[in-house]
Protein backbone atom coordinates (compact mmCIF):
# COMPACT_ATOMS: atom_id res chain seq x y z
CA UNK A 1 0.18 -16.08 0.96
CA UNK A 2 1.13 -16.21 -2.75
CA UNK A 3 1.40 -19.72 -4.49
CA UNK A 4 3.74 -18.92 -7.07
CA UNK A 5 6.29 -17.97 -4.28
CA UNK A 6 9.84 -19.30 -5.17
CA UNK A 7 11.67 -21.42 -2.34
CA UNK A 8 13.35 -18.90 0.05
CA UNK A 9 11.33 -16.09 -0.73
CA UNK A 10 11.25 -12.99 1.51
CA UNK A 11 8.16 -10.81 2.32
CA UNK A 12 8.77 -6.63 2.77
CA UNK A 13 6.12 -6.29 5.47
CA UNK A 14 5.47 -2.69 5.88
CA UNK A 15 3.59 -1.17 8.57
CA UNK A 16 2.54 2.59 8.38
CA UNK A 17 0.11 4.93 10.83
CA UNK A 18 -2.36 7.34 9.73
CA UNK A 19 -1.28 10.36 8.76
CA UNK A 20 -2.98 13.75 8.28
CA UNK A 21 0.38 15.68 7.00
CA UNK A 22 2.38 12.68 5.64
CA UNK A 23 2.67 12.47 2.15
CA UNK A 24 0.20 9.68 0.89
CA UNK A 25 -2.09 10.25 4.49
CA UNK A 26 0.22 7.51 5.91
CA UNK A 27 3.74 8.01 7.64
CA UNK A 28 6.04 4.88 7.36
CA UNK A 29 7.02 3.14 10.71
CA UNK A 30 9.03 0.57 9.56
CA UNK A 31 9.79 -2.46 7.48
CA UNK A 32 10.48 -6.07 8.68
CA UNK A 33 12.08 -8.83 5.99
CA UNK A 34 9.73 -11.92 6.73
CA UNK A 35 9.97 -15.66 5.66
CA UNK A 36 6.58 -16.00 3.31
CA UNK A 37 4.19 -17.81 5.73
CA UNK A 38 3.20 -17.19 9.01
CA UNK A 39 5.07 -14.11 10.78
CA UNK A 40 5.28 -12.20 13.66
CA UNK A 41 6.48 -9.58 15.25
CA UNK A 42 5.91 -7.20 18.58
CA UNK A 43 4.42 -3.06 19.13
CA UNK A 44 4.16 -1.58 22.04
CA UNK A 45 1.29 -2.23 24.01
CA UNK A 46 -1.72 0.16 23.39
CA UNK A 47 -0.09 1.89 20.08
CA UNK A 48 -3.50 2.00 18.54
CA UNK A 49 -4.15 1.55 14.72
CA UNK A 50 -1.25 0.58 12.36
CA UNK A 51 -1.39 -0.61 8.42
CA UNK A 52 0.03 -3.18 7.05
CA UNK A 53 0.94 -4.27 3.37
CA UNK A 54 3.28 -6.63 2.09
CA UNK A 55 5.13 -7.73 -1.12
CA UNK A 56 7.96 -9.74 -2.52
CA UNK A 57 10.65 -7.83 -4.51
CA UNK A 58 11.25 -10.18 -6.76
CA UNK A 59 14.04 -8.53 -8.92
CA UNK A 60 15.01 -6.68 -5.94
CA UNK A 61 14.60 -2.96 -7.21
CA UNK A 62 11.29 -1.93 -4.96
CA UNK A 63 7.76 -2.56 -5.49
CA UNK A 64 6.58 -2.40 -9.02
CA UNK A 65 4.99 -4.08 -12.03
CA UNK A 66 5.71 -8.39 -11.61
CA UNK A 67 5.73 -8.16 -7.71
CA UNK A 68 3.50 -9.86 -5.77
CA UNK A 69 1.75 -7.38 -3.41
CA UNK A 70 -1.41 -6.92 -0.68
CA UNK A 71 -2.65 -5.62 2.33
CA UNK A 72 -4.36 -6.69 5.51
CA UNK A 73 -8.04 -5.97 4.58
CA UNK A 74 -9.03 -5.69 7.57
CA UNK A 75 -6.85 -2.48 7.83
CA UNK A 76 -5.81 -0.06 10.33
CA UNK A 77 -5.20 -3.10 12.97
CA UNK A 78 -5.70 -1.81 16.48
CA UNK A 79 -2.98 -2.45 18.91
CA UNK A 80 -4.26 -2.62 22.27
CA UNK A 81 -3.08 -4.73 25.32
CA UNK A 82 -3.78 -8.52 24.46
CA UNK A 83 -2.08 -10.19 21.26
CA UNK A 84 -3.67 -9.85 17.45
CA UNK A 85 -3.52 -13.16 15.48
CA UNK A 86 -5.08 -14.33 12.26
CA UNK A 87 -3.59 -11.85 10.05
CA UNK A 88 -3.67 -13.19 6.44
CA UNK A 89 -2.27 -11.04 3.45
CA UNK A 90 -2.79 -12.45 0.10
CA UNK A 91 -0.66 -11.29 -2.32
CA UNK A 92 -0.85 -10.41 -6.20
CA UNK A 93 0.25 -9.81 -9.24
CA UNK A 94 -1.23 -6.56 -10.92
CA UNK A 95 -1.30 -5.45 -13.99
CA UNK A 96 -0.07 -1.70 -13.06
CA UNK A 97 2.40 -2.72 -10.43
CA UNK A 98 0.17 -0.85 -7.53
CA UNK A 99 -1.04 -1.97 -4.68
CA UNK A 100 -4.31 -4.00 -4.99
CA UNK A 101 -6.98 -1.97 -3.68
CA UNK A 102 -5.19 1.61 -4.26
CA UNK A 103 -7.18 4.17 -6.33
CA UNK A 104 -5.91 4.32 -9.79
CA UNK A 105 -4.66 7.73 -10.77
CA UNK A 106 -7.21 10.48 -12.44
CA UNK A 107 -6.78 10.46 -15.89
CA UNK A 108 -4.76 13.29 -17.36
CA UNK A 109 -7.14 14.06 -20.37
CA UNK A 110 -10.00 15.34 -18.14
CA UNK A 111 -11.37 18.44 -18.90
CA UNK A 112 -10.90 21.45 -17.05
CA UNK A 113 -13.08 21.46 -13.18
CA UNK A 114 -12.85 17.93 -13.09
C-alpha cells in the first residue's frame, strides 16, 4: 500500500530467510515484480520462516533515497501446510533511503570502546 503510487506501478517484493553466515543475517531467496495491491505467490509447503520487504524503484536504479519502501511487520512469516493471507506492507518514503525499521548506522565520531 502506498497512496502516492503512480498508475502502473510495480512492487520489488523480496523475500529472504534467516541467516547466521549471510551477510546482513539474511540470505536472499528471491524477488517477484508485483502489481501494487493485493499479490500472491506460492512456497513450498512447510518451508518455515521467510521475510518479506517490498519497494517501488521509482527511477529504476535500486532501492534508495525517494523510494517507497516496507516490510511485513509481522516478520519472519511461517510457512507451514495451510495458506497465509492478510499480508499488508505499507510502504514509505524515508528520509535516508533505508528500510523503515532498519537500525541506523553507529556514528563514526564515537570514541574509542564504543
Amino acid at each position: 500500500v502506498w497512496p502516492g503510487a503512480p498508475e502502473g506501478a510495480v512492487v520489488d517484493l523480496d523475500l529472504f530467510q534467516a541467516s547466521e553466515t549471510a551477510g546482513g543475517g539474511r540470505q536472499m531467496l528471491g524477488k517477484l515484480k508485483v502489481p501494487l495491491g493485493e499479490f500472491s505467490f506460492s512456497a513450498p509447503a512447510s518451508f518455515g520462516p521467510i521475510i518479506l520487504e517490498a519497494f517501488i524503484d521509482i527511477e529504476n536504479n535500486g532501492p534508495g533515497q525517494g523510494d517507497p519502501m516496507g516490510r511485513y511487520e509481522g516478520n519472519p512469516i511461517s510457512i507451514g501446510r495451510r495458506d497465509i493471507s492478510g499480508i499488508l506492507i505499507t510502504l514509505a518514503v524515508t528520509t535516508d533511503g533505508r528500510m523503515p525499521g532498519d537500525t541506523p548506522p553507529p556514528p563514526l565520531d564515537r570514541p574509542d570502546g564504543l
